[in-house]
C-alpha atoms as a PDB file:
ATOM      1  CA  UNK A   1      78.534  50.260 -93.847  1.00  0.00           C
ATOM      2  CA  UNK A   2      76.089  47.113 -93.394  1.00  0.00           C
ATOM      3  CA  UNK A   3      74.214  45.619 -96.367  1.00  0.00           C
ATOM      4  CA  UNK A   4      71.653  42.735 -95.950  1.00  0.00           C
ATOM      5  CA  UNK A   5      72.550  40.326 -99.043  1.00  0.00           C
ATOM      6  CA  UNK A   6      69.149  38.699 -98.551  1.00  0.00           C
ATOM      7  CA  UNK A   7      67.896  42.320 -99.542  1.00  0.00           C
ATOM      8  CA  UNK A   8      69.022  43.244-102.104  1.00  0.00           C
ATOM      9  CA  UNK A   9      66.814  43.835-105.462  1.00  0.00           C
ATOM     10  CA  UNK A  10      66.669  41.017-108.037  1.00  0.00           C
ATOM     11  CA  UNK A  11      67.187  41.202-111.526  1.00  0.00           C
ATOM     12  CA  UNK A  12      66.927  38.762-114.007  1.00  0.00           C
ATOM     13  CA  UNK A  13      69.955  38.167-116.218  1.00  0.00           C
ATOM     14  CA  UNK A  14      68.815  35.856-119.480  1.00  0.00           C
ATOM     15  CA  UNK A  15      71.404  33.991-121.255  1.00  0.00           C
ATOM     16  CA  UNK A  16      73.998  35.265-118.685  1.00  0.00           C
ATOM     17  CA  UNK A  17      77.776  35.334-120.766  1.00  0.00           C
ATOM     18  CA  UNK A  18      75.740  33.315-123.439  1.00  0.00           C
ATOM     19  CA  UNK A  19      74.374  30.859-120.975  1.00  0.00           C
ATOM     20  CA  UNK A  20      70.951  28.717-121.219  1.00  0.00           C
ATOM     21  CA  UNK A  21      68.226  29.752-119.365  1.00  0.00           C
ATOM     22  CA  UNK A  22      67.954  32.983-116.865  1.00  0.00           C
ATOM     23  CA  UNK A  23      69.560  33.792-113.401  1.00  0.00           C
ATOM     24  CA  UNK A  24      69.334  35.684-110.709  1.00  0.00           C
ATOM     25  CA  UNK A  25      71.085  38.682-110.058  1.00  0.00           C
ATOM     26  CA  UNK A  26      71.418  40.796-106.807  1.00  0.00           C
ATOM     27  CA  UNK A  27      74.048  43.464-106.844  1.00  0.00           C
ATOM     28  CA  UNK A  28      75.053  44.049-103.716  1.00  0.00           C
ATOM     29  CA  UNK A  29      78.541  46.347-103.788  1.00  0.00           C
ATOM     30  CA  UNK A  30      79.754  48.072-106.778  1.00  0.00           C
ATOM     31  CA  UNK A  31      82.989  49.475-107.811  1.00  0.00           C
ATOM     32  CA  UNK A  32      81.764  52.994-106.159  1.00  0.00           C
ATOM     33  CA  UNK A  33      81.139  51.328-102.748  1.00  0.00           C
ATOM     34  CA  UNK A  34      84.921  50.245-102.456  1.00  0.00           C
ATOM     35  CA  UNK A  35      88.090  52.689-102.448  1.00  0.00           C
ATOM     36  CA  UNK A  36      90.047  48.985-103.548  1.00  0.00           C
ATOM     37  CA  UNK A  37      90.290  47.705-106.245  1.00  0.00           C
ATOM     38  CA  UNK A  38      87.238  45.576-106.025  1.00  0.00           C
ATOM     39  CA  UNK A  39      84.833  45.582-108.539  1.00  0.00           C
ATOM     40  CA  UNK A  40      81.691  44.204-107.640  1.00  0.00           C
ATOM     41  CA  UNK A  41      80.083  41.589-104.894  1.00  0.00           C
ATOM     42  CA  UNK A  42      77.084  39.855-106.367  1.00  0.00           C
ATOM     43  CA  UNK A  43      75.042  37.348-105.303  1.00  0.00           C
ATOM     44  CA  UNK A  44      73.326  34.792-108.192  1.00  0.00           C
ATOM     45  CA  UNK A  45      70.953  32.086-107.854  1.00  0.00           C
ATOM     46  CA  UNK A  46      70.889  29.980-111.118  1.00  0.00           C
ATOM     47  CA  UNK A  47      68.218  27.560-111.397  1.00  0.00           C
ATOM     48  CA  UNK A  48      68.601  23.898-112.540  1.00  0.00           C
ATOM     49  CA  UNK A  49      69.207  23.413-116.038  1.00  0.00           C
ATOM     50  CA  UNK A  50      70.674  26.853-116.498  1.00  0.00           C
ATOM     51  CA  UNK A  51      73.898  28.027-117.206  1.00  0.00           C
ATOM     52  CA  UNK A  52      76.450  30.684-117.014  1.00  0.00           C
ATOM     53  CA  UNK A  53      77.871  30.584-120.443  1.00  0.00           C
ATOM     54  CA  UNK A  54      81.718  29.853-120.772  1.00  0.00           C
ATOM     55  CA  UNK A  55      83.716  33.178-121.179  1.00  0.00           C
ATOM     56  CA  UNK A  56      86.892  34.485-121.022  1.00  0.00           C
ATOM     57  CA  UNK A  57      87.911  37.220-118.120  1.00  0.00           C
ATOM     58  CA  UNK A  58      90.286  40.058-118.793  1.00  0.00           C
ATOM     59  CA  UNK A  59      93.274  41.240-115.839  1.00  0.00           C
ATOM     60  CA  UNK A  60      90.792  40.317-112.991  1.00  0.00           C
ATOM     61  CA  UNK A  61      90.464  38.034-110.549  1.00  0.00           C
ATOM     62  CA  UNK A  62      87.520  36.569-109.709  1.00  0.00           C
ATOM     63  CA  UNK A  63      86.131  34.391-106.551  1.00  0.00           C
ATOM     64  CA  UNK A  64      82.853  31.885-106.992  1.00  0.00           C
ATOM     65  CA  UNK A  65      82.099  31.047-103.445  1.00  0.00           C
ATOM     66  CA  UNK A  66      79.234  28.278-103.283  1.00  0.00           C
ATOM     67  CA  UNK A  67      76.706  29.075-101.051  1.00  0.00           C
ATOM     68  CA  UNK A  68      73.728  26.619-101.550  1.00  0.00           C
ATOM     69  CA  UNK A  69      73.667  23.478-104.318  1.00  0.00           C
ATOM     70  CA  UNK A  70      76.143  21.705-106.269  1.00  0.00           C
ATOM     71  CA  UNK A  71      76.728  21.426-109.879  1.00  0.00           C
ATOM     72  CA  UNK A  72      79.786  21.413-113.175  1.00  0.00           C
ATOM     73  CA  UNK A  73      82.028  24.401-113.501  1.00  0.00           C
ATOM     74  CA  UNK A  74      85.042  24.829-116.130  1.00  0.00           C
ATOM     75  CA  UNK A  75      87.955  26.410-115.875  1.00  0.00           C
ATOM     76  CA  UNK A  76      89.957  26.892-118.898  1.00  0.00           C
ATOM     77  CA  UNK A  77      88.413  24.057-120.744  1.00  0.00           C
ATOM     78  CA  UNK A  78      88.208  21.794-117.314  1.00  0.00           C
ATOM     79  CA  UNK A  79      85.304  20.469-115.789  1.00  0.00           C
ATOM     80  CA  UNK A  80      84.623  19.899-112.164  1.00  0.00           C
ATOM     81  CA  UNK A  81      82.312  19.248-109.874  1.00  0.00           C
ATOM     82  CA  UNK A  82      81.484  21.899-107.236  1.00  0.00           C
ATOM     83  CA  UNK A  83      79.298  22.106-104.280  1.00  0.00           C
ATOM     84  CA  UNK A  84      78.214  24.224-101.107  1.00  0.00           C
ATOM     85  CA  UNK A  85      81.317  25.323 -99.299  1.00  0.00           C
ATOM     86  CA  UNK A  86      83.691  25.367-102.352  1.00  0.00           C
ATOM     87  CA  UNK A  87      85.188  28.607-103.011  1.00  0.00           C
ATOM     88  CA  UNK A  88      86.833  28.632-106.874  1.00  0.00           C
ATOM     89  CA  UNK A  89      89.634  31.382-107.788  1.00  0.00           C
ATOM     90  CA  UNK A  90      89.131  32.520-111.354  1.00  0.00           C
ATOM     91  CA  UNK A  91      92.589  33.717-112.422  1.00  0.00           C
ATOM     92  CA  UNK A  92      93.488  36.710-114.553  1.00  0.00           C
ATOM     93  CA  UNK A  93      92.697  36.213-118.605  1.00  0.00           C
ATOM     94  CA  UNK A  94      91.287  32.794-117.288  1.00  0.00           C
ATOM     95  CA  UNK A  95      88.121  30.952-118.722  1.00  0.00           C
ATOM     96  CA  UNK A  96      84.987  29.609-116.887  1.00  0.00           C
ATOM     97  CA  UNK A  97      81.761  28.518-117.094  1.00  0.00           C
ATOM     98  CA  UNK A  98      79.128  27.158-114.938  1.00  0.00           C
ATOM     99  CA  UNK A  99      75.944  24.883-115.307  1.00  0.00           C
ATOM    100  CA  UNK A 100      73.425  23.395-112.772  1.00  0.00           C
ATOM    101  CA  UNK A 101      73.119  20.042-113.569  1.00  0.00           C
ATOM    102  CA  UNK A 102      71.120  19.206-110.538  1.00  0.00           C
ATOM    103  CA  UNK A 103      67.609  18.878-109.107  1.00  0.00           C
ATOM    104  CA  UNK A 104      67.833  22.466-106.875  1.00  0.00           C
ATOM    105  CA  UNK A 105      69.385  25.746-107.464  1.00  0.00           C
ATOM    106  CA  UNK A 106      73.028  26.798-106.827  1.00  0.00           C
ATOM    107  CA  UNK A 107      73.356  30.174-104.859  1.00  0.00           C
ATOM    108  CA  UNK A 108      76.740  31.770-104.630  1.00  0.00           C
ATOM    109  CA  UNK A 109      78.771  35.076-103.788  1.00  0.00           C
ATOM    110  CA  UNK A 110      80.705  36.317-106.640  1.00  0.00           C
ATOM    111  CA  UNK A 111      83.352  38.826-106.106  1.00  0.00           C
ATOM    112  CA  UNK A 112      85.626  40.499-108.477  1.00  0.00           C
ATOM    113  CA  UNK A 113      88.953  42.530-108.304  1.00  0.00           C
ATOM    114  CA  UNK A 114      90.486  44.261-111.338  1.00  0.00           C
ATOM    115  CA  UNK A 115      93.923  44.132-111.500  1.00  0.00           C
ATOM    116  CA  UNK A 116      94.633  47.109-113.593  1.00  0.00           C
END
């Protein structure tokens, strides 16, 4: 199965996990596309001065890969800088958060596995 990531639907996802601001959401696999354990491949565009509000994740692993931009992530109560090409492993029960401290917006992939 082929999916175009450029076309995929947008929503809009205010104050995303508590963040500032609104993002960009395009779903483009869900946990019914995938006989894994993989629950989701997104794709989010968040705009400057918006965020991605710091949570915590339960027994899942999660993968930021940086598409376009550059901006401040932290992991369990880091920061540090990240930019296009970076690809960030969020561990199981971990803590993250990301804001767009820059001038253009930051696109990435996001894809989650549950580890249940």
């Amino acid at each position: 199965m082929i999916r175009n990531y450029l076309e995929t639907e947008k929503q809009i996802q205010n104050s995303a996990h508590d963040g500032i601001g609104s993002v960009e959401l395009y779903e483009i696999w869900s946990k019914s596309d995938f006989a894994s354990s993989c629950d989701f491949i997104d794709r989010q565009i968040i705009p400057p001065n918006s965020t991605v509000g710091y949570h915590k994740h339960g027994n899942n692993e999660e993968m930021y890969i940086i598409l376009e931009g550059s901006g401040t992530m932290t992991i369990d109560n880091q920061e540090v800088k990240i930019k296009k090409g970076d690809m960030i492993k969020n561990k199981p029960y971990g803590e993250h958060g990301l804001i767009n401290d820059s001038d253009s917006d930051i696109e990435l992939l996001i894809i989650q596995f549950s580890l249940d």
